[in-house]
C-alpha atoms as a PDB file:
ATOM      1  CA  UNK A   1     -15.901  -0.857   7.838  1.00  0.00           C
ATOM      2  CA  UNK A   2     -14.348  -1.681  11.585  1.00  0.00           C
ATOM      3  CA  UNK A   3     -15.794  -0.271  14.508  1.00  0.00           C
ATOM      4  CA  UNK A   4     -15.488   3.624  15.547  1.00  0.00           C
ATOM      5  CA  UNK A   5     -15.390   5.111  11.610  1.00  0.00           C
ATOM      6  CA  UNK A   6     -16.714   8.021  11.699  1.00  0.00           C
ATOM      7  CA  UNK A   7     -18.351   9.242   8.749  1.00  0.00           C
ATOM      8  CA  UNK A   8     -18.873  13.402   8.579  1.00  0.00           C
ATOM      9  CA  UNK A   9     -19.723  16.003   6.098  1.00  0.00           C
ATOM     10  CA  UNK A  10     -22.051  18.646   5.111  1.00  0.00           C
ATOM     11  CA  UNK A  11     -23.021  20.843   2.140  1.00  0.00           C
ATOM     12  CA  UNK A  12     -23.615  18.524  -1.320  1.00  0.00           C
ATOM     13  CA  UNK A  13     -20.888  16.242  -0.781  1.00  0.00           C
ATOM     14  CA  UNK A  14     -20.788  12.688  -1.268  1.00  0.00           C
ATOM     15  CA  UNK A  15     -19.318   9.797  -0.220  1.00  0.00           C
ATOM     16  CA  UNK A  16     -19.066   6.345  -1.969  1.00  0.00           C
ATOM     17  CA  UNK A  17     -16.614   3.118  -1.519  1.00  0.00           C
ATOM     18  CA  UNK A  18     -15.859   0.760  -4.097  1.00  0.00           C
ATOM     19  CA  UNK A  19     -16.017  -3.538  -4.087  1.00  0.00           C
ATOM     20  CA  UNK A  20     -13.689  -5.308  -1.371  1.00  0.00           C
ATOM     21  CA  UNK A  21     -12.399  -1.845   0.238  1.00  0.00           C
ATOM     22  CA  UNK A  22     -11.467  -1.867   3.953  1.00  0.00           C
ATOM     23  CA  UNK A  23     -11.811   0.790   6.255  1.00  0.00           C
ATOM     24  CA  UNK A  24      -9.992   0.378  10.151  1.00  0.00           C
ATOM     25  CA  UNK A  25     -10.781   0.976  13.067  1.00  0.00           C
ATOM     26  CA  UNK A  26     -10.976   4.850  13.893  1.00  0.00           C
ATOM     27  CA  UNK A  27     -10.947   6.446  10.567  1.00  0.00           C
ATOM     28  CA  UNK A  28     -12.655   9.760   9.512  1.00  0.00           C
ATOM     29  CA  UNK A  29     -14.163   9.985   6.239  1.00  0.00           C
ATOM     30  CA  UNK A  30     -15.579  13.359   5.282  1.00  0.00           C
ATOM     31  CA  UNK A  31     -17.196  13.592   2.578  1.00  0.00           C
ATOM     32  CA  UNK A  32     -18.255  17.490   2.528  1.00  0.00           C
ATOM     33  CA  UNK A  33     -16.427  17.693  -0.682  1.00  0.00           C
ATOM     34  CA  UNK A  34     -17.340  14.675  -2.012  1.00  0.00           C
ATOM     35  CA  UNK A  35     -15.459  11.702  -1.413  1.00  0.00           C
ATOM     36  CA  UNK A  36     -14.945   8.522  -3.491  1.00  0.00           C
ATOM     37  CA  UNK A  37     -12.591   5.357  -2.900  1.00  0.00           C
ATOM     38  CA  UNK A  38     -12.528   2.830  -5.109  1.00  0.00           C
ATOM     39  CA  UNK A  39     -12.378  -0.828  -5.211  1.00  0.00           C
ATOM     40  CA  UNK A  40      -9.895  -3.270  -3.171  1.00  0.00           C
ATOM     41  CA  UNK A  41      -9.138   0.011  -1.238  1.00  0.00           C
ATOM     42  CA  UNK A  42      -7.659  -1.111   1.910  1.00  0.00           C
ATOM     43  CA  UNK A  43      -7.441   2.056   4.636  1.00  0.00           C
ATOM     44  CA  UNK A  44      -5.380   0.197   7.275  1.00  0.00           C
ATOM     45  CA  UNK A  45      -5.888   2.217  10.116  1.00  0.00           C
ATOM     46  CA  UNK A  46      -5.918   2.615  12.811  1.00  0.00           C
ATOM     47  CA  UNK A  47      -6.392   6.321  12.633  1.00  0.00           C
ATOM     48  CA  UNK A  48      -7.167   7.621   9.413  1.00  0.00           C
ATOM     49  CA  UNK A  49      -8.053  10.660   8.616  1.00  0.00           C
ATOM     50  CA  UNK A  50      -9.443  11.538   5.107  1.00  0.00           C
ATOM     51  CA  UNK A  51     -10.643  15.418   4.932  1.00  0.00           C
ATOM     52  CA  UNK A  52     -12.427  17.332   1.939  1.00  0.00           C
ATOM     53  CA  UNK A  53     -12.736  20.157   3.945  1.00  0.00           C
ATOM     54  CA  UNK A  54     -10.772  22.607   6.132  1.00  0.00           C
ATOM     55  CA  UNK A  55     -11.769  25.097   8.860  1.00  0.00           C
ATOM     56  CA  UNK A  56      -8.399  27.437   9.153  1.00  0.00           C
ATOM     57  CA  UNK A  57      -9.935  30.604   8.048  1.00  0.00           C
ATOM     58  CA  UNK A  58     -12.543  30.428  10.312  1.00  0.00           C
ATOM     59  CA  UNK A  59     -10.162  29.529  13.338  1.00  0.00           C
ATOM     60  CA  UNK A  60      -7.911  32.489  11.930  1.00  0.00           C
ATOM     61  CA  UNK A  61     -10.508  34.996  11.255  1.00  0.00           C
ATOM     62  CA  UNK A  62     -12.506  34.391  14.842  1.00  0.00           C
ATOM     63  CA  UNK A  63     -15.644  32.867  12.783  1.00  0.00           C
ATOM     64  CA  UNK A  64     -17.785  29.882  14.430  1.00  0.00           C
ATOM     65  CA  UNK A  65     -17.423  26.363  13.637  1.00  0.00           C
ATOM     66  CA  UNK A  66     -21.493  27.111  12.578  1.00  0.00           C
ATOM     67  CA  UNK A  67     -20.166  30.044   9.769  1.00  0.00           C
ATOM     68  CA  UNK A  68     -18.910  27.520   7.127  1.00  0.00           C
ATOM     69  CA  UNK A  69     -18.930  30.841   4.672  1.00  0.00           C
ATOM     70  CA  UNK A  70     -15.240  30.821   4.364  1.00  0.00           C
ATOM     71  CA  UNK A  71     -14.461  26.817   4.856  1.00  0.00           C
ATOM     72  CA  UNK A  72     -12.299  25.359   2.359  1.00  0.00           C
ATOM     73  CA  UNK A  73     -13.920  22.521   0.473  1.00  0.00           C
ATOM     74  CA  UNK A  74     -12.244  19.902  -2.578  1.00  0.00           C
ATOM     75  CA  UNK A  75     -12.799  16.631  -3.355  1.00  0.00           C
ATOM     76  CA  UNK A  76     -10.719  13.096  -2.470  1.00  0.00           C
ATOM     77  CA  UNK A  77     -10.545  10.470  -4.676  1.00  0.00           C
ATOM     78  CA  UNK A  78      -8.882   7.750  -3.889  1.00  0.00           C
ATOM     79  CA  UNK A  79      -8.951   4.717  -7.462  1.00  0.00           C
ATOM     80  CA  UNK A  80      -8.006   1.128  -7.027  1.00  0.00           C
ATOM     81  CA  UNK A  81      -5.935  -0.808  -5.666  1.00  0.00           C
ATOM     82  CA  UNK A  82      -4.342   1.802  -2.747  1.00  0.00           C
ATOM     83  CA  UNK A  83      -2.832   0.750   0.667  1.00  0.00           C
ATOM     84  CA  UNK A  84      -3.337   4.175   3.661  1.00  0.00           C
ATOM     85  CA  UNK A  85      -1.314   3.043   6.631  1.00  0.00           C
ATOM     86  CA  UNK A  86      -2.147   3.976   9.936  1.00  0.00           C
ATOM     87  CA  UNK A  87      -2.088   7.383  11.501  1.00  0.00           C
ATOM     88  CA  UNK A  88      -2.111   9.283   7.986  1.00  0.00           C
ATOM     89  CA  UNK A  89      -4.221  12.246   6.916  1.00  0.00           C
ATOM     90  CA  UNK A  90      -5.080  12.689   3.442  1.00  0.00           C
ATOM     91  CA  UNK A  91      -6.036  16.851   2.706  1.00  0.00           C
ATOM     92  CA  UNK A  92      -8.779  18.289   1.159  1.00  0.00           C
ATOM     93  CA  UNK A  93      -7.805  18.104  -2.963  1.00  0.00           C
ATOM     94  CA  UNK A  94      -6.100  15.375  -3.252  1.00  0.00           C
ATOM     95  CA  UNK A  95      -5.881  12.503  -5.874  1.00  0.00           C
ATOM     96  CA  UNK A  96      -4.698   9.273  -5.245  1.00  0.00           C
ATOM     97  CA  UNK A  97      -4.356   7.162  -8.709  1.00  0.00           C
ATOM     98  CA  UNK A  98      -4.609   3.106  -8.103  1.00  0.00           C
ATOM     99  CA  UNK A  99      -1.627   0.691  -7.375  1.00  0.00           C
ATOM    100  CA  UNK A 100      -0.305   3.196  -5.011  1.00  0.00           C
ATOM    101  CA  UNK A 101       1.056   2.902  -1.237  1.00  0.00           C
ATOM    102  CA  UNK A 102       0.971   5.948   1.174  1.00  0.00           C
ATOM    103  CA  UNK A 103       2.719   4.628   4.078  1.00  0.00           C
ATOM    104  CA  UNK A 104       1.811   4.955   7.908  1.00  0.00           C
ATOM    105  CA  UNK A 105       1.563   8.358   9.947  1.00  0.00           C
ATOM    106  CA  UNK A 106       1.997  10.133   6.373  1.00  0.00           C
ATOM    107  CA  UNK A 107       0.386  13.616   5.572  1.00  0.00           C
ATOM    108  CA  UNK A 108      -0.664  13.515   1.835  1.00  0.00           C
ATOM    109  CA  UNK A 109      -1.142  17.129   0.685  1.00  0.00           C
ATOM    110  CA  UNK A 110      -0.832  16.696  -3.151  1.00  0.00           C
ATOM    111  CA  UNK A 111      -1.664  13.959  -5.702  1.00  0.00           C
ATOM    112  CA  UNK A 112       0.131  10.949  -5.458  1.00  0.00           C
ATOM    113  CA  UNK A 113       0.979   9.173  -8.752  1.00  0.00           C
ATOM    114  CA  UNK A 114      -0.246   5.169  -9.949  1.00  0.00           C
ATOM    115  CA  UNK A 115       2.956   2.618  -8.539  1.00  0.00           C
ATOM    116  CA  UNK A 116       4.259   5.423  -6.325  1.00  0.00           C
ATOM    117  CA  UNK A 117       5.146   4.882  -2.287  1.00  0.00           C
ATOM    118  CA  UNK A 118       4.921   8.165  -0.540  1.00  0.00           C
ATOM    119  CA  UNK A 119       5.665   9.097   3.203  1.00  0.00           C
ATOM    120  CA  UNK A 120       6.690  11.266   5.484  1.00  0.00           C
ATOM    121  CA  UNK A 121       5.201  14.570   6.880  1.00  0.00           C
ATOM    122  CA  UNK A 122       4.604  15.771   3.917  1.00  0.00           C
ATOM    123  CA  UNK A 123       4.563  12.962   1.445  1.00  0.00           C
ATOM    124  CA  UNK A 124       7.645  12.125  -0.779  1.00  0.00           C
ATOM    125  CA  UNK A 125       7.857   9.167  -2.701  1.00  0.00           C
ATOM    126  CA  UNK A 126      10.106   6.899  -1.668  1.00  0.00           C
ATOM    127  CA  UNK A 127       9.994   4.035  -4.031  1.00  0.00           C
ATOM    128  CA  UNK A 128       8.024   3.213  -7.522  1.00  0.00           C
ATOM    129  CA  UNK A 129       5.677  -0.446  -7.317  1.00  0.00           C
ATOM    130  CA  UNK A 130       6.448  -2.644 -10.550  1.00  0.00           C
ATOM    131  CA  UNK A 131       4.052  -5.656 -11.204  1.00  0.00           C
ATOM    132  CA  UNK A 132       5.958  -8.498 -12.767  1.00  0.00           C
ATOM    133  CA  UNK A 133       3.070 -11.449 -13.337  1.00  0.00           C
ATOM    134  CA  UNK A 134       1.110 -11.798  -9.672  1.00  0.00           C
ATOM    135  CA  UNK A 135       4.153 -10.430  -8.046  1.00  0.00           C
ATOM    136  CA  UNK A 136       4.491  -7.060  -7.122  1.00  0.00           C
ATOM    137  CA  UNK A 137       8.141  -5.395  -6.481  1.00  0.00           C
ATOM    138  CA  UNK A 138       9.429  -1.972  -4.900  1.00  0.00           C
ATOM    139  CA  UNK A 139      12.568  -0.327  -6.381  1.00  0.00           C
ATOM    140  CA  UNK A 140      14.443   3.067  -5.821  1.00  0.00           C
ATOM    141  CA  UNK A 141      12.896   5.749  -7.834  1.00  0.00           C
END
């Protein structure tokens, strides 16, 4: 992990990072709803922000940040073989399946499939991954 990751959570959750993963400068990882990334994960930053939790009921409802009795909680898993550009924010929920690419200053609010490349605000996929040998190619989907 670069300098400045924060790492954040409460509750049970846990957090755990798999073999050769990579995790820039200024990321958040909270792991209040458990959080796992696997291996040869590489979280480009700078500026990530993976969440398993959210606090807009409180904010709506006129709660305290300290009254977690109505926060939103749900896991992140993130499998092999994944590439997070900079500036994105991965929600509370949300599945990532390996050989995937989420591109930079992307909001990822639902499961993104294996050899998909998502972006935008919210994600789309924009193009499928193919592995041909040791190369890897992007086509329309």
């Amino acid at each position: 992990m670069e300098r400045g990751v924060i790492t954040t959570g409460f509750r049970q959750g846990k957090i755990s990072i798999g073999e050769h993963s990579y995790v820039g400068i200024g990321a958040v990882l909270d792991w209040s709803g458990g959080l796992e990334i696997g291996s040869y994960v590489h979280v480009a930053g700078p500026s990530v922000g993976i969440w398993t939790h959210s606090s807009i009921w409180q904010a709506l409802g006129g709660k305290a940040l300290d009254d977690r009795s109505e926060v939103i909680t749900g896991s992140v898993r993130i499998y092999d073989n994944v590439w997070i550009g900079g500036n994105s924010t991965i929600y509370p929920g949300v599945t990532i399946e390996r050989f995937a690419v989420v591109l930079p200053n992307s909001v990822v609010n639902r499961d993104v499939s294996t050899g998909t490349v998502v972006g935008g605000v919210p994600v789309s996929v924009k193009r499928k991954l193919r592995r041909d040998g040791a190369k890897v190619n992007m086509y329309a989907d």
